[in-house]
N, C-alpha and C. Protein backbone atom coordinates (compact mmCIF):
# COMPACT_ATOMS: atom_id res chain seq x y z
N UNK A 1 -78.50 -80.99 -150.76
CA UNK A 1 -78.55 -82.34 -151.31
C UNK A 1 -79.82 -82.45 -152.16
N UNK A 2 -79.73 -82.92 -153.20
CA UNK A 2 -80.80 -83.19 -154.26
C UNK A 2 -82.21 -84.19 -153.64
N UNK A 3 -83.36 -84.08 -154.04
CA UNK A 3 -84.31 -85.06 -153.52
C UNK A 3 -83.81 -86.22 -153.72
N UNK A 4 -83.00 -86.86 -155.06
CA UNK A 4 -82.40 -88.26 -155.29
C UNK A 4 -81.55 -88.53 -155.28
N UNK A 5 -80.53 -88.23 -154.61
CA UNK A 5 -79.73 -88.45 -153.54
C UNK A 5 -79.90 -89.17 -152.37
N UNK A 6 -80.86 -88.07 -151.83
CA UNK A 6 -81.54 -87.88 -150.03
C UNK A 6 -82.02 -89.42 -150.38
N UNK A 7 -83.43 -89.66 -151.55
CA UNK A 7 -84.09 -90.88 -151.80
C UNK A 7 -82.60 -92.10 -151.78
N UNK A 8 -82.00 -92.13 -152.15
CA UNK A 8 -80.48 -93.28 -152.64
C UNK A 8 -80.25 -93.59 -150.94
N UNK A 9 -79.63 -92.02 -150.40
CA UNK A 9 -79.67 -92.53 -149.15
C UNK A 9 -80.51 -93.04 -148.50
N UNK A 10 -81.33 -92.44 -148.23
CA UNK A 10 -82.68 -93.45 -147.08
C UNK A 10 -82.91 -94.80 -147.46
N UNK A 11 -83.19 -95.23 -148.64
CA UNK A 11 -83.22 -96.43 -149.59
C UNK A 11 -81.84 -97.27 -148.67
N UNK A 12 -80.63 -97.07 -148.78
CA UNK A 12 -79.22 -97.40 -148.30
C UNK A 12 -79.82 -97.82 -146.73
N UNK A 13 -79.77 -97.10 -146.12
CA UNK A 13 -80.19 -96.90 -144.43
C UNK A 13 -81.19 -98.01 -144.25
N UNK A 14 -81.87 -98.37 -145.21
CA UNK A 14 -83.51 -98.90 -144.82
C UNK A 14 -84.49 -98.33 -144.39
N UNK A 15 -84.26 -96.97 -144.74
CA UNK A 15 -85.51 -96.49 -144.26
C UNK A 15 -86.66 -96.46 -145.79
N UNK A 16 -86.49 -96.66 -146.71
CA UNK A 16 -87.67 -95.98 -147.58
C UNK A 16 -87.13 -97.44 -148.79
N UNK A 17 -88.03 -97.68 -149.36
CA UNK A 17 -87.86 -98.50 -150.71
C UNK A 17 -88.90 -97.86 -151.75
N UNK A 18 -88.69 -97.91 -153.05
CA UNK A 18 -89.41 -97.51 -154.91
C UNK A 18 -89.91 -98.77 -154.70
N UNK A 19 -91.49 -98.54 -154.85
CA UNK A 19 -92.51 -99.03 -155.12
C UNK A 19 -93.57 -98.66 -156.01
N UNK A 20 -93.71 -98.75 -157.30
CA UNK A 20 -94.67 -98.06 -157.99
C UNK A 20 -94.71 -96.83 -158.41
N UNK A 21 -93.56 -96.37 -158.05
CA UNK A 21 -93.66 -94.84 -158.72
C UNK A 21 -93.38 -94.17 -157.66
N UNK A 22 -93.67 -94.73 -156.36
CA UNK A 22 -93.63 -93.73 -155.01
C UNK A 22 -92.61 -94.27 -153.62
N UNK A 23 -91.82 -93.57 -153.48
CA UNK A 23 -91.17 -93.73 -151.98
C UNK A 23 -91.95 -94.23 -151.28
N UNK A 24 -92.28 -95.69 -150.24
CA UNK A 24 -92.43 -95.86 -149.07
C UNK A 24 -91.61 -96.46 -147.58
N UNK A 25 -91.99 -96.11 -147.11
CA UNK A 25 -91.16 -95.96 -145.55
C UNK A 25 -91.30 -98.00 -145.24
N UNK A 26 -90.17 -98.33 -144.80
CA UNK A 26 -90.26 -100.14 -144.54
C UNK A 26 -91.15 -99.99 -143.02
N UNK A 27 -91.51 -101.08 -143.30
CA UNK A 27 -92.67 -101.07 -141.94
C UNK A 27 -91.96 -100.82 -140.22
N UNK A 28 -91.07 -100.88 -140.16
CA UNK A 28 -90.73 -99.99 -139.10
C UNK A 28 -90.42 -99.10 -138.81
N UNK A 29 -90.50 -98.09 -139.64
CA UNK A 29 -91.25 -96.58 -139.74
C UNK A 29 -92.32 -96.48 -140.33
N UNK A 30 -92.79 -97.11 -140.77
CA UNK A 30 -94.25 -96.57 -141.06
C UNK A 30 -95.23 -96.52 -139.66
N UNK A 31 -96.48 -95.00 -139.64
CA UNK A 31 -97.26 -95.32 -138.39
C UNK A 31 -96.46 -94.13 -137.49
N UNK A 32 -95.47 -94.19 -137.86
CA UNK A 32 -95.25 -92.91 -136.64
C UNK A 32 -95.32 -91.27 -137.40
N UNK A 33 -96.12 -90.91 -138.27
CA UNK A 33 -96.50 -89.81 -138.40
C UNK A 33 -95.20 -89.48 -139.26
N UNK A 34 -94.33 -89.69 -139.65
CA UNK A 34 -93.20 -89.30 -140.51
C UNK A 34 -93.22 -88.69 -141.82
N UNK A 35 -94.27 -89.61 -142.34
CA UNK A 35 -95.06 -89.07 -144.07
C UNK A 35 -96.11 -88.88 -144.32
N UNK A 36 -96.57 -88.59 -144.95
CA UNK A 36 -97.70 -88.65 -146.08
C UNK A 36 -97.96 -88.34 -147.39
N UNK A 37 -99.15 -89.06 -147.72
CA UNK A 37 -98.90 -88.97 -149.13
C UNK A 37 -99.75 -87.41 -149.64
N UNK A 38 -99.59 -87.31 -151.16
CA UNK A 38 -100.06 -85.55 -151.32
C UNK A 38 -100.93 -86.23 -152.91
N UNK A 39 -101.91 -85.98 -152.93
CA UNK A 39 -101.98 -86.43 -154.20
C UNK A 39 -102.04 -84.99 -155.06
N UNK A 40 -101.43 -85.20 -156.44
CA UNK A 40 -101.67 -83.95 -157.53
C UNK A 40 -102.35 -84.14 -159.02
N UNK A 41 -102.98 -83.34 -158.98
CA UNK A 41 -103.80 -83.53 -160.27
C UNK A 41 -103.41 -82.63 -161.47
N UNK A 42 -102.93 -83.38 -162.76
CA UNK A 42 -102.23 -82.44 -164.23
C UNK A 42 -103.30 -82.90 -164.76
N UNK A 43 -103.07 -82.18 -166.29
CA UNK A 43 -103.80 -82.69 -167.11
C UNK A 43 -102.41 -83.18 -168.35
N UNK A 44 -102.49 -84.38 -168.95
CA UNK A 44 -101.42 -84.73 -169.85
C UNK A 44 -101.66 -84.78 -171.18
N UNK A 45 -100.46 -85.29 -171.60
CA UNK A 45 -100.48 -84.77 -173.05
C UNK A 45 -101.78 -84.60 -173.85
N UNK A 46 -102.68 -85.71 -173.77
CA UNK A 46 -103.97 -86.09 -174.54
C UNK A 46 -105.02 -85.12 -174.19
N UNK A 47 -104.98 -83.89 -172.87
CA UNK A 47 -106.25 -83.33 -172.20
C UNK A 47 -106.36 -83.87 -171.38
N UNK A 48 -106.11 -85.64 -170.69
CA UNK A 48 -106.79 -86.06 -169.83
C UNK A 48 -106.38 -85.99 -168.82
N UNK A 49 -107.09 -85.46 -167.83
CA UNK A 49 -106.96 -85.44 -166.02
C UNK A 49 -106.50 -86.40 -165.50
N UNK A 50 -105.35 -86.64 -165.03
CA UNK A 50 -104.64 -87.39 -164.12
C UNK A 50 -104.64 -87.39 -162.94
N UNK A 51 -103.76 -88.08 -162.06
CA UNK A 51 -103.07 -87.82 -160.89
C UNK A 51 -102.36 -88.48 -160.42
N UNK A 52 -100.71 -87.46 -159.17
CA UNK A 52 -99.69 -88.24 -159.07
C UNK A 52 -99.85 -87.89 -158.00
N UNK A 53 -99.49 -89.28 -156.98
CA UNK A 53 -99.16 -89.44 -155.80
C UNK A 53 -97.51 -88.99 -155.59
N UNK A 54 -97.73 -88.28 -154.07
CA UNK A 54 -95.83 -88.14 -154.01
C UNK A 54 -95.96 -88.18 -152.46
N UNK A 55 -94.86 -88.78 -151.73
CA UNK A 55 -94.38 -88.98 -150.36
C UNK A 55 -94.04 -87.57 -149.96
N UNK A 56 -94.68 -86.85 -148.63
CA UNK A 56 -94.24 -85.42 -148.05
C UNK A 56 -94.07 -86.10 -146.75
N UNK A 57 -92.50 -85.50 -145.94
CA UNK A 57 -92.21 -85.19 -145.37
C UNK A 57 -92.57 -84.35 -144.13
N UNK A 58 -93.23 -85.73 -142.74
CA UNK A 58 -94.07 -84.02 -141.93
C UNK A 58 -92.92 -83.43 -141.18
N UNK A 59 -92.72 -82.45 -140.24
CA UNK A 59 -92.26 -82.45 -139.00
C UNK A 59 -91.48 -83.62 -138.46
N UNK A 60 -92.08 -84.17 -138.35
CA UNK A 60 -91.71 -85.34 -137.05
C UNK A 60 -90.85 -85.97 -138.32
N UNK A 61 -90.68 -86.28 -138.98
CA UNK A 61 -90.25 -87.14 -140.26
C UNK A 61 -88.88 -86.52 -140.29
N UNK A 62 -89.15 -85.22 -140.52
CA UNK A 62 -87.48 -84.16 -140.62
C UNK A 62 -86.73 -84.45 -139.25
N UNK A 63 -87.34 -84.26 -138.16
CA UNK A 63 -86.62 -84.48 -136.91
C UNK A 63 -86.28 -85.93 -137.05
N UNK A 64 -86.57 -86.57 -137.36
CA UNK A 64 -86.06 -88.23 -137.50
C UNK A 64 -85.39 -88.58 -138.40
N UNK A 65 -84.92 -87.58 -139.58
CA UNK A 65 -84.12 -87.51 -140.45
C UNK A 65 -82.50 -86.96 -140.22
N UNK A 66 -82.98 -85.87 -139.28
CA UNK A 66 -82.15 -84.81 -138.74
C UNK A 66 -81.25 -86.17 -138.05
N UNK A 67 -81.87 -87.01 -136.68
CA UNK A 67 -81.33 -87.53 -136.20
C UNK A 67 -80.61 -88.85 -136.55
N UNK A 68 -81.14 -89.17 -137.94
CA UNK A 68 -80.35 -89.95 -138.46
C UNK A 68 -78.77 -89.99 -139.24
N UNK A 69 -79.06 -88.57 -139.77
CA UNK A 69 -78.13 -87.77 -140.49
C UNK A 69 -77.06 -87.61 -139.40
């Protein structure tokens, strides 16, 4: 299954809503160790140093996925 897909579903379920650019978990999953964020640093078109936040998936997050699925 594609990452935006998986995102469509969880979104569906209630587990995750698009906020700003980034997946977050609705407050009754958030806190139980499920995500975190990763930050990454490019440099873009102009030279200038950026950075993008993205939602990772820990352990405990997959097993709670697993069991939702």
């Amino acid at each position: 299954m594609s990452a935006k897909l998986m995102n469509q579903r969880l979104k569906g379920k209630g587990v995750q809503y698009y906020q700003d650019g980034l997946w977050v978990l609705y407050a009754k999953h958030q806190g139980k160790g499920y995500t975190r964020t990763k930050t990454h640093p490019y440099v873009d078109n102009h030279g200038e140093l950026k950075t993008s936040i993205s939602t990772v998936w820990e352990e405990s997050g997959l097993k709670f996925l697993n069991s939702l699925i």
